[in-house]
Protein backbone atom coordinates (compact mmCIF):
# COMPACT_ATOMS: atom_id res chain seq x y z
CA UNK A 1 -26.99 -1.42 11.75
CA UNK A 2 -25.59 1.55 10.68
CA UNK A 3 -23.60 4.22 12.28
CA UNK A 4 -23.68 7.29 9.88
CA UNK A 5 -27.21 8.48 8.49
CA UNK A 6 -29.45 10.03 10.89
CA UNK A 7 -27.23 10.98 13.70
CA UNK A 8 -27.43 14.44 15.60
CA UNK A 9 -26.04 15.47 18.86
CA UNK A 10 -29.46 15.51 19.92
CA UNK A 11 -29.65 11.62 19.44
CA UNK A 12 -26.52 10.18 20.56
CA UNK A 13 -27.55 12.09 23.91
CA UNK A 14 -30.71 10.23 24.12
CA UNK A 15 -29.29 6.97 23.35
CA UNK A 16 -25.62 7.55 24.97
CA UNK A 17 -23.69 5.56 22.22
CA UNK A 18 -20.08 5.95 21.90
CA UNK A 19 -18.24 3.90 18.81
CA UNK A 20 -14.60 2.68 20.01
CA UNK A 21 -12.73 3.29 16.93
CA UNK A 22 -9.27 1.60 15.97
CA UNK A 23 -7.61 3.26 12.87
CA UNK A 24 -5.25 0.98 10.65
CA UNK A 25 -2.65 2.89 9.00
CA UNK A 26 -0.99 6.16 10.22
CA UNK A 27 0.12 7.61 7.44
CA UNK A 28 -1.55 11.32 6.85
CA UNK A 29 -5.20 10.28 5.97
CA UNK A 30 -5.10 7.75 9.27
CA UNK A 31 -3.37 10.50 11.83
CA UNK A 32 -6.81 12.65 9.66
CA UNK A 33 -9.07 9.87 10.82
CA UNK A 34 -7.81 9.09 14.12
CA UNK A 35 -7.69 12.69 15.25
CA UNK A 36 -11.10 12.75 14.45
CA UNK A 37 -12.34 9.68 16.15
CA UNK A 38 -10.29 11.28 19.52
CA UNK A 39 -12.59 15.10 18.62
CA UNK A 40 -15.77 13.59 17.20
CA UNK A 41 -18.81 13.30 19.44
CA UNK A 42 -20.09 9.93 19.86
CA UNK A 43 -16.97 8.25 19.37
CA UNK A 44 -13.49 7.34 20.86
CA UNK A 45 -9.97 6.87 19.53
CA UNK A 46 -9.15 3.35 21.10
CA UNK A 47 -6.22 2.35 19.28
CA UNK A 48 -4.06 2.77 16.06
CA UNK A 49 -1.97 0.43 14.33
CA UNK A 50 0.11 -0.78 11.16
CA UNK A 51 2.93 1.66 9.62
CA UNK A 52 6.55 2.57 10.90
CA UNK A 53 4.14 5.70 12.07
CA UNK A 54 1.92 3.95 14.03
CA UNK A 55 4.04 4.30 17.89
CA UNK A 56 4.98 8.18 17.13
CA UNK A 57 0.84 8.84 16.31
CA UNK A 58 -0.11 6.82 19.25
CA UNK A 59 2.14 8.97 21.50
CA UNK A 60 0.64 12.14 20.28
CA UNK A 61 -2.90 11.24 21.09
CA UNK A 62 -2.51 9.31 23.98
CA UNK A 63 -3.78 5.75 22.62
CA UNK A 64 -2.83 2.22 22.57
CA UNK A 65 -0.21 1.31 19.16
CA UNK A 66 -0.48 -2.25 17.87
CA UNK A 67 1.75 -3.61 15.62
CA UNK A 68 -0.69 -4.59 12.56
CA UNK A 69 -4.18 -5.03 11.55
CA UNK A 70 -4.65 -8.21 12.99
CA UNK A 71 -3.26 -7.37 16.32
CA UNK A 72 -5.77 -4.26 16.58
CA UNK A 73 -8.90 -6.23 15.48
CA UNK A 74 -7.91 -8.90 17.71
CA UNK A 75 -8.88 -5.78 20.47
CA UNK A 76 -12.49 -6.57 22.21
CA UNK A 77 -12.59 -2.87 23.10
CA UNK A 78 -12.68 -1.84 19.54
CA UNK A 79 -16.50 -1.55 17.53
CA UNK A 80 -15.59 0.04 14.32
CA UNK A 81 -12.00 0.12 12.39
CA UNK A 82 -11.45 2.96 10.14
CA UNK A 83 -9.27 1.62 7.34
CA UNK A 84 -6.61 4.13 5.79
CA UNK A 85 -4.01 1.87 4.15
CA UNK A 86 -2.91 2.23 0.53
CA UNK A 87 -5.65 0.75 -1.75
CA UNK A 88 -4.17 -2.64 -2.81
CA UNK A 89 -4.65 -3.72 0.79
CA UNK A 90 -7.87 -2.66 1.12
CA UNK A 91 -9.71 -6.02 -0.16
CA UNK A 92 -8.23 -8.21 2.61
CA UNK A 93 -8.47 -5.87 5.64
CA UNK A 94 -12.01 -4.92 4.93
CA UNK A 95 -12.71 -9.03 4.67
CA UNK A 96 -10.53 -9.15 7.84
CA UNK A 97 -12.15 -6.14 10.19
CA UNK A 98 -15.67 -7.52 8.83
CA UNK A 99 -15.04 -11.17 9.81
CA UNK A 100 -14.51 -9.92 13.20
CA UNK A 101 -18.02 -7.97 13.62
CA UNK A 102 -16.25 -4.63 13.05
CA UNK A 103 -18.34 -1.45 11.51
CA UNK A 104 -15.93 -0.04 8.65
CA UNK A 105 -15.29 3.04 7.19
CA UNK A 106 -12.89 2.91 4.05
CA UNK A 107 -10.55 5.29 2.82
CA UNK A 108 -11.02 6.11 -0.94
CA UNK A 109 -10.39 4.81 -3.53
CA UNK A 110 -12.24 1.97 -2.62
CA UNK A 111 -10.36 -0.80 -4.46
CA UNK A 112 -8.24 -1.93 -7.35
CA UNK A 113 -11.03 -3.50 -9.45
CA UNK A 114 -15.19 -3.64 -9.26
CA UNK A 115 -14.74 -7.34 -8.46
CA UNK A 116 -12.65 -6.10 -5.29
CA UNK A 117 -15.63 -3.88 -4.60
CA UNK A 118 -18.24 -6.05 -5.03
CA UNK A 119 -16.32 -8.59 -2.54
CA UNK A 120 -15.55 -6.03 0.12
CA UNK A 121 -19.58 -5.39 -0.59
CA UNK A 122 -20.68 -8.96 0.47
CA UNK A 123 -18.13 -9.40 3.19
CA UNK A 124 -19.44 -6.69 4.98
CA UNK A 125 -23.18 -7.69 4.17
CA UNK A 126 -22.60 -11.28 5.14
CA UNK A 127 -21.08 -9.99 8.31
CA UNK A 128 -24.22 -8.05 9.60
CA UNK A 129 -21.98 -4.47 9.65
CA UNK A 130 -22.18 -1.21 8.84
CA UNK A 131 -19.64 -0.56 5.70
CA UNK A 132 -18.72 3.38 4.46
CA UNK A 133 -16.14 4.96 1.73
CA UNK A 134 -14.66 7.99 3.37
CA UNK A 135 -16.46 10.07 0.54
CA UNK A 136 -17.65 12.96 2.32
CA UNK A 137 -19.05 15.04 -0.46
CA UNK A 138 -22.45 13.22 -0.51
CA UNK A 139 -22.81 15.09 2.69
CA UNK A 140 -21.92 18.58 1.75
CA UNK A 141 -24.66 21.21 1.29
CA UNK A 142 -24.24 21.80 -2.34
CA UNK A 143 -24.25 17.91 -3.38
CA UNK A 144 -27.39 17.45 -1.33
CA UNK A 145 -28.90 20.50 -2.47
CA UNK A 146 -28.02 19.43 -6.49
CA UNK A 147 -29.31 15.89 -5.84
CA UNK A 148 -32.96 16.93 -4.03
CA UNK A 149 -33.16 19.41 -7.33
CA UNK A 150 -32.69 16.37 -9.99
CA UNK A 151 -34.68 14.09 -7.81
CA UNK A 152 -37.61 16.34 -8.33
CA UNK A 153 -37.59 16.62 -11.76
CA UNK A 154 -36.17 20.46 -11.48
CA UNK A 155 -32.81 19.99 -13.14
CA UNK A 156 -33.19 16.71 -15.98
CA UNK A 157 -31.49 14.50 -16.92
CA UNK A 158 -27.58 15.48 -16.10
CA UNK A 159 -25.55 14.84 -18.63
CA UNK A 160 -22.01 16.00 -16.78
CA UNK A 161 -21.03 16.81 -12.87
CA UNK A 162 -18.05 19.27 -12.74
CA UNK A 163 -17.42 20.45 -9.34
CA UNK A 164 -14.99 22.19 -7.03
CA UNK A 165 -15.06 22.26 -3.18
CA UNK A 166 -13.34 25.37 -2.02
CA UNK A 167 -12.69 24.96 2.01
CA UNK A 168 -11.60 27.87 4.06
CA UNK A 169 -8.16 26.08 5.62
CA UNK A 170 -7.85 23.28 3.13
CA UNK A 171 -5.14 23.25 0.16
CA UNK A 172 -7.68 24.73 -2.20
CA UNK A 173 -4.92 24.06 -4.82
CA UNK A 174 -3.01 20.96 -6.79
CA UNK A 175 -4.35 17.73 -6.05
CA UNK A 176 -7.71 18.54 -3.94
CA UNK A 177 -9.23 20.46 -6.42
């Protein structure tokens, strides 16, 4: 089942699905995550947890803090976990939030090694659920636009992808670009 590829406004209306999301990890690209989960349509911010950060980003938005991972995917009100922990801990939560019948989405970088890949791959596969890196450039205009152009022959063979995303209110500097 998955929850990201053909969704519209104009669907979620007609089936009225809301996702319950629990975010692990509250460090910047969690409080990123779980703000959106709270502002996103479709979905809502049920809980966050792990991190000394965890209580004062539960205050903020007004959801439930549990102390770790296990304690928030213990949670029956929780369908999908987005996972925004450093990367070396990515392997076991992603088998943990999948043995549990969660939907994932994954922070990049994915993991420490292909063979960590692969596994977090089959545990999610083996588990029935939807599994996403946070990777949002596949999505952008440009990307899609690029990728419909070598499909079709227009472009060849590339060779070599350089690009830069310039975002009106994002650090267009240092480490993004």
């Amino acid at each position: 089942p998955a929850i990201v590829g053909g969704w519209s406004p104009e669907s979620e209306q007609e089936v009225g699905v809301t996702v319950r999301i629990g975010v692990i990890g509250t460090g910047l690209m969690g409080a990123i995550h779980a703000r959106a989960a709270q502002d996103a349509p479709g979905s809502r911010l049920i809980a966050v947890g792990g991190g000394s950060r965890a209580a004062g980003l539960g205050e903020r938005l007004g959801v439930a803090v549990e102390p770790d991972a296990e304690a928030l995917l213990a949670r029956p009100d929780v369908d999908a976990v987005v996972i925004a922990t450093p990367h070396t801990t990515h392997l076991p939560l992603v088998r943990a939030a999948a043995a549990t019948g969660r939907h994932i989405l994954l922070e990049k970088p994915m993991g420490v090694s292909l063979a960590d890949c692969d596994a977090m791959i089959a545990a999610a596969e083996g588990a029935g659920v939807s599994f996403m890196v946070a990777h949002i450039s596949r999505f952008l205009p440009a990307v899609r636009e690029a990728y419909g152009r070598i499909a079709q022959g227009e472009i060849g063979e590339p060779r070599m992808v350089v690009a830069h995303r310039l975002v009106d209110g994002y650090p267009n500097t240092g480490w993004p670009l």
